[in-house]
C-alpha atoms as a PDB file:
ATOM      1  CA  UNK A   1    -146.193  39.757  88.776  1.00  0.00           C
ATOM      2  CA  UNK A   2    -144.805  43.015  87.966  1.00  0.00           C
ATOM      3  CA  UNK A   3    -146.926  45.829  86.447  1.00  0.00           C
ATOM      4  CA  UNK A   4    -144.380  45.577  83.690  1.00  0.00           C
ATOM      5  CA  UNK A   5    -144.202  42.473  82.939  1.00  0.00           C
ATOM      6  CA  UNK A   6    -147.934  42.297  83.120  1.00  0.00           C
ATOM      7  CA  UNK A   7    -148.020  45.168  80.112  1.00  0.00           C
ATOM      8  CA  UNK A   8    -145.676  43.060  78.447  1.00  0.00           C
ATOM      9  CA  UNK A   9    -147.583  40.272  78.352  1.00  0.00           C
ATOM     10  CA  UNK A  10    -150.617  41.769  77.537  1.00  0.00           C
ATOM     11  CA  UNK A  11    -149.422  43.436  73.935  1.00  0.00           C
ATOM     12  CA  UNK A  12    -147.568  39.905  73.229  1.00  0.00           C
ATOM     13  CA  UNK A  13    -150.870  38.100  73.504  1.00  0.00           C
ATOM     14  CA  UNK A  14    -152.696  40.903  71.915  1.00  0.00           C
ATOM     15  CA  UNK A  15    -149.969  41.036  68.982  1.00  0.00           C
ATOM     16  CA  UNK A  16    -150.100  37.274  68.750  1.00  0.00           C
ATOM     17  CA  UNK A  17    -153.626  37.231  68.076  1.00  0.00           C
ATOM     18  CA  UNK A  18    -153.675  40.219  65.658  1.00  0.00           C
ATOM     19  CA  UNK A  19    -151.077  38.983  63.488  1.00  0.00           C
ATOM     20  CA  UNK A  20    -152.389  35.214  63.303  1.00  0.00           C
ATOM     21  CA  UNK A  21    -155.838  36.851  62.161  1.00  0.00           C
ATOM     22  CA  UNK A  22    -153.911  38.919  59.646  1.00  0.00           C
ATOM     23  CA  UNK A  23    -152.218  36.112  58.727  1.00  0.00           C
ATOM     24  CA  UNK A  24    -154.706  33.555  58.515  1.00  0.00           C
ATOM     25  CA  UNK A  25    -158.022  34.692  58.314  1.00  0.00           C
ATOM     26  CA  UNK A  26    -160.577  35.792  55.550  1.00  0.00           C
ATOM     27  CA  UNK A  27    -162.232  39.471  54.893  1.00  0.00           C
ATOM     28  CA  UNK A  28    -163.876  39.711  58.489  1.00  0.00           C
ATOM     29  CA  UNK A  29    -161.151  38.443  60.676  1.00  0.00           C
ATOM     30  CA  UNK A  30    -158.374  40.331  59.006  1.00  0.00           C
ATOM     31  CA  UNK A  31    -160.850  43.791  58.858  1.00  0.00           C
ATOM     32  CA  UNK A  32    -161.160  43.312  62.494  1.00  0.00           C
ATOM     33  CA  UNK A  33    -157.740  42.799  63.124  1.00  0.00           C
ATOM     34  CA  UNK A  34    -156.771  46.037  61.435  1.00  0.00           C
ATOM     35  CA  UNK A  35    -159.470  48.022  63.022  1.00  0.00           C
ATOM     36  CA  UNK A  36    -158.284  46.823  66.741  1.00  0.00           C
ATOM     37  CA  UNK A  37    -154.491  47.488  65.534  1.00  0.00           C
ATOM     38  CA  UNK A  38    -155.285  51.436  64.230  1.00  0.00           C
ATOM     39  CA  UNK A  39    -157.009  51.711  67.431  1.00  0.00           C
ATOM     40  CA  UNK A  40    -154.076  50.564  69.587  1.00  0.00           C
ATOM     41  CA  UNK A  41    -151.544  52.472  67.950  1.00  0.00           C
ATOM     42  CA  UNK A  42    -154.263  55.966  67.680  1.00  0.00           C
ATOM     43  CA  UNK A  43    -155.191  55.459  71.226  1.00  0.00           C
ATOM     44  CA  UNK A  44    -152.014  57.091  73.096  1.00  0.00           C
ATOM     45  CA  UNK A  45    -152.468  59.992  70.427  1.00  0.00           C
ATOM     46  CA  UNK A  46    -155.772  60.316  71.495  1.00  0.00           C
ATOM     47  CA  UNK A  47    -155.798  60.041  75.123  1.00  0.00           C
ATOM     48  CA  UNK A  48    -155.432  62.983  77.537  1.00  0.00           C
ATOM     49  CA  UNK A  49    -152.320  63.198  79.065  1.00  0.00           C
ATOM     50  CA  UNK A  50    -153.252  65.003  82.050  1.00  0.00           C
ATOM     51  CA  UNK A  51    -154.232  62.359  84.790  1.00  0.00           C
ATOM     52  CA  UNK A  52    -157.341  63.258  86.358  1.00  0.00           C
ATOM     53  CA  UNK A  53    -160.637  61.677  87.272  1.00  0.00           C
ATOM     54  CA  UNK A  54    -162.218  62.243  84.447  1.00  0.00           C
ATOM     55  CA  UNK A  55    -163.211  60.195  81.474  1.00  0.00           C
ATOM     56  CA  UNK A  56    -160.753  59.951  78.880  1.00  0.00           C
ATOM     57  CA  UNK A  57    -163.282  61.235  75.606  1.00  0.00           C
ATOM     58  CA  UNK A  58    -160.045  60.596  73.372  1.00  0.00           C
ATOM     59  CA  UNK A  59    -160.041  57.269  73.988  1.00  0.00           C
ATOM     60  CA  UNK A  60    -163.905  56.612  73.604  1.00  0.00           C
ATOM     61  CA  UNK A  61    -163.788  58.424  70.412  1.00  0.00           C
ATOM     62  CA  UNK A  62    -161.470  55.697  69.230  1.00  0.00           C
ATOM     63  CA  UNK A  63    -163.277  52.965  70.817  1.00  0.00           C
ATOM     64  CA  UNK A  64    -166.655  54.308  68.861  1.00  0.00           C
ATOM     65  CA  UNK A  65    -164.696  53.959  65.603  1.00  0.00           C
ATOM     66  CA  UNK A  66    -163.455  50.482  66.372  1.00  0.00           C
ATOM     67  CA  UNK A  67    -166.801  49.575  67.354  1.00  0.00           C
ATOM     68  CA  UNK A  68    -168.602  50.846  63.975  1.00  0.00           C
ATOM     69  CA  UNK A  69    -166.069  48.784  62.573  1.00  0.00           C
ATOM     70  CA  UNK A  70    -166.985  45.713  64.788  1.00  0.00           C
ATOM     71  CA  UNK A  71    -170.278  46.080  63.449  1.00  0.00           C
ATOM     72  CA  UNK A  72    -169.959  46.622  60.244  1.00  0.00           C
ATOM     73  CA  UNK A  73    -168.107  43.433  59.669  1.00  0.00           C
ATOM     74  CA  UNK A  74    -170.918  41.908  62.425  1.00  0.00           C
ATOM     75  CA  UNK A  75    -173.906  42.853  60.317  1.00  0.00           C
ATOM     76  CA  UNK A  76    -172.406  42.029  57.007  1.00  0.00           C
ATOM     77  CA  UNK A  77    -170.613  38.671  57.963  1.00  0.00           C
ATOM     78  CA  UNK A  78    -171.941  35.020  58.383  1.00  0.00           C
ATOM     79  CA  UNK A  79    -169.613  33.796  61.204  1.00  0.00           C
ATOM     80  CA  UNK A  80    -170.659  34.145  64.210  1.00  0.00           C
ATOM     81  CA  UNK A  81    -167.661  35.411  66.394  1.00  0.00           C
ATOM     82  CA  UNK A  82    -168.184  39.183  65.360  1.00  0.00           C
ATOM     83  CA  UNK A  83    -171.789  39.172  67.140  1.00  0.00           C
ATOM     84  CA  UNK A  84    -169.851  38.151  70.942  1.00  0.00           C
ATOM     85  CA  UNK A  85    -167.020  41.171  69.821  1.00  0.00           C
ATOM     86  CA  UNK A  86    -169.591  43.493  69.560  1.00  0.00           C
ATOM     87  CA  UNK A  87    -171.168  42.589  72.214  1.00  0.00           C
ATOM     88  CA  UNK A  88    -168.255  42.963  74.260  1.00  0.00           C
ATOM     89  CA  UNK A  89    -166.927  46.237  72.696  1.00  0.00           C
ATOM     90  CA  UNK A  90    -170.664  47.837  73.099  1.00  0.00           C
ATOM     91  CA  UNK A  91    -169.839  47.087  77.167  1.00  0.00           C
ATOM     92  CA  UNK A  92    -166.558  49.176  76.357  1.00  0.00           C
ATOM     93  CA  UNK A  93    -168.875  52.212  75.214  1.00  0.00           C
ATOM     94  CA  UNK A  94    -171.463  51.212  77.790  1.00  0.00           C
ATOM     95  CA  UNK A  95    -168.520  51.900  80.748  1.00  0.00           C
ATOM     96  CA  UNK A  96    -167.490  55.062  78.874  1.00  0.00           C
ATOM     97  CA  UNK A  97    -171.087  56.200  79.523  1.00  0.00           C
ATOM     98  CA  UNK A  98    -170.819  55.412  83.134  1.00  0.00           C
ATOM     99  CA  UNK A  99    -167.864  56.907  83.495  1.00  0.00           C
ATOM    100  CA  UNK A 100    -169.096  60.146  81.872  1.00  0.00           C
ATOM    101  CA  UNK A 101    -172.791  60.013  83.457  1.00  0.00           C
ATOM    102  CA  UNK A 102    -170.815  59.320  86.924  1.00  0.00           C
ATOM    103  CA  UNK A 103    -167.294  61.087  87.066  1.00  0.00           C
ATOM    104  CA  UNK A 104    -166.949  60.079  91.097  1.00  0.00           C
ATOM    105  CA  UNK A 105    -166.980  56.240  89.932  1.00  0.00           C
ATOM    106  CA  UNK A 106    -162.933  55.076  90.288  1.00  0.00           C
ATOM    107  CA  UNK A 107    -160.810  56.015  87.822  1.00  0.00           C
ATOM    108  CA  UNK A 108    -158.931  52.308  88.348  1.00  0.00           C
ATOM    109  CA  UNK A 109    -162.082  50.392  87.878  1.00  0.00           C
ATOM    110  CA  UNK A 110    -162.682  52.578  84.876  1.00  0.00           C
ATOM    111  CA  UNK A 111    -159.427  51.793  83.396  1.00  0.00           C
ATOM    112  CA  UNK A 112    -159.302  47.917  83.879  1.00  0.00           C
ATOM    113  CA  UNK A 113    -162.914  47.725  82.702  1.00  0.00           C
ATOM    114  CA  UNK A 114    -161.928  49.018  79.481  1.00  0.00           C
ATOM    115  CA  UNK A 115    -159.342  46.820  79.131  1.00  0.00           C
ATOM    116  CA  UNK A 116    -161.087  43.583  80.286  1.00  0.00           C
ATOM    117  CA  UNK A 117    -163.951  43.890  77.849  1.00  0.00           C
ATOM    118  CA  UNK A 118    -161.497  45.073  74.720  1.00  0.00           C
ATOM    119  CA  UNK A 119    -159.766  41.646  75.740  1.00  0.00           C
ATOM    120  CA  UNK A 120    -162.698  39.355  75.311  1.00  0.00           C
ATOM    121  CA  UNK A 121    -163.824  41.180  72.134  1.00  0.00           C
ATOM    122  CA  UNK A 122    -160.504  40.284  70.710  1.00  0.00           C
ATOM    123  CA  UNK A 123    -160.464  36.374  72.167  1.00  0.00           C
ATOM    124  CA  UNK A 124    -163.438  36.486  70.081  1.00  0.00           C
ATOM    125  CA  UNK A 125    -161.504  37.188  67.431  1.00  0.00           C
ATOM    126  CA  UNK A 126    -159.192  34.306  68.603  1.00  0.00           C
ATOM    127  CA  UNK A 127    -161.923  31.873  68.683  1.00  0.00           C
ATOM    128  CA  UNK A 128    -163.046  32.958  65.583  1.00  0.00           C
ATOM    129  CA  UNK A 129    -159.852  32.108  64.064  1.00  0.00           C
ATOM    130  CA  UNK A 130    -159.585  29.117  65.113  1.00  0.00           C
ATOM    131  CA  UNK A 131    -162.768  27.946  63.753  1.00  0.00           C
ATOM    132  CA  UNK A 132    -161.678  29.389  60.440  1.00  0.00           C
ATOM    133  CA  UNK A 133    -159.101  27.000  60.656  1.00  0.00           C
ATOM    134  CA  UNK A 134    -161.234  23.839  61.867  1.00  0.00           C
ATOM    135  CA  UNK A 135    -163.244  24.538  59.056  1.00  0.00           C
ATOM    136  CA  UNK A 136    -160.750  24.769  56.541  1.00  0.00           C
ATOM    137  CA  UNK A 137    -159.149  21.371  57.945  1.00  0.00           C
ATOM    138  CA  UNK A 138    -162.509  19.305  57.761  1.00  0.00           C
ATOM    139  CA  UNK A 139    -162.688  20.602  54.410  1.00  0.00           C
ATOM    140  CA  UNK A 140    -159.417  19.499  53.252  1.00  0.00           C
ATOM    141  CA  UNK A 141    -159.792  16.475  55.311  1.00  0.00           C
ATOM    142  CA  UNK A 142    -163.043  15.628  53.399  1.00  0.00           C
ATOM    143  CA  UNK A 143    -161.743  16.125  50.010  1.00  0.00           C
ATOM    144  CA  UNK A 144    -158.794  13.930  50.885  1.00  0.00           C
ATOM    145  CA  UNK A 145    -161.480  10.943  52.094  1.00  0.00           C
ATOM    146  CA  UNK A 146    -163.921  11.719  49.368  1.00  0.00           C
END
C-alpha cells in the first residue's frame, strides 16, 4: 500500500469517527471529538518544519492540550471510555519524553509511535460511541416492551 493512500486512509477513518461522535454523542464524546479535531488541524501550524532528529516540542505542546482535555472530560464523566483515551494519550506524552530525554532514539519510531497511540485513544472514542448507542437502543427497546 502506498504511503499515500495509507495517509488517505488514515484521516478518512479518523474523520469518520470524529464526525459520528459529533454527530451522535453526548457532552463527553462530542468535547473529545472537538479537542482531537483543533489538535489535528493546529498540529501542522505547530510543528517544526525543519526535519531533523529532534523532538518536535510544537507538536507535544498540542498533544499536552488535547490531553488536559482528555482528562478533563475523564475525571468529570461517568463512562468509562475516556479513562482507556487517557491512558493512551498519556503514552503519547510519555514518548515525547523519551524522545526529548533521548534525542539519538529514531526519529521514525518516534513518529509512528505518536501516531499509533493517538489512534487507539480515538478508537476509544469509537467504542465509546458505540456503547452510547447500545445504550440508547436497550432503552428504547425497553420502553417499547414495557
Amino acid at each position: 500500500m502506498s504511503t499515500l493512500l495509507r495517509f488517505f486512509l488514515g484521516i478518512s477513518v479518523w474523520l469518520f469517527i470524529l464526525g459520528v461522535a459529533l454527530w451522535r454523542g453526548e457532552k463527553p464524546e462530542r468535547t473529545v471529538a472537538t479537542a482531537h479535531l483543533i489538535g489535528m488541524f493546529v498540529t501542522p501550524f505547530a510543528q517544526a518544519h525543519v526535519i531533523t532528529n529532534d523532538p518536535d516540542l510544537g507538536i507535544m505542546a498540542v498533544d499536552l492540550c488535547v490531553f488536559a482535555a482528555l482528562m478533563w472530560v475523564a475525571l468529570r464523566s461517568d463512562r468509562w471510555w475516556p479513562i482507556f483515551s487517557v491512558a493512551f494519550f498519556l503514552v503519547t506524552i510519555g514518548i515525547h519524553a523519551i524522545k526529548i530525554t533521548r534525542p539519538d532514539a529514531s526519529q521514525r519510531v518516534y513518529e509512528t509511535a505518536l501516531v499509533f497511540f493517538d489512534y487507539l485513544s480515538l478508537y476509544a472514542l469509537g467504542a465509546g460511541v458505540i456503547a452510547l448507542e447500545r445504550r440508547r437502543w436497550l432503552a428504547q427497546r425497553t420502553m417499547r416492551a414495557g
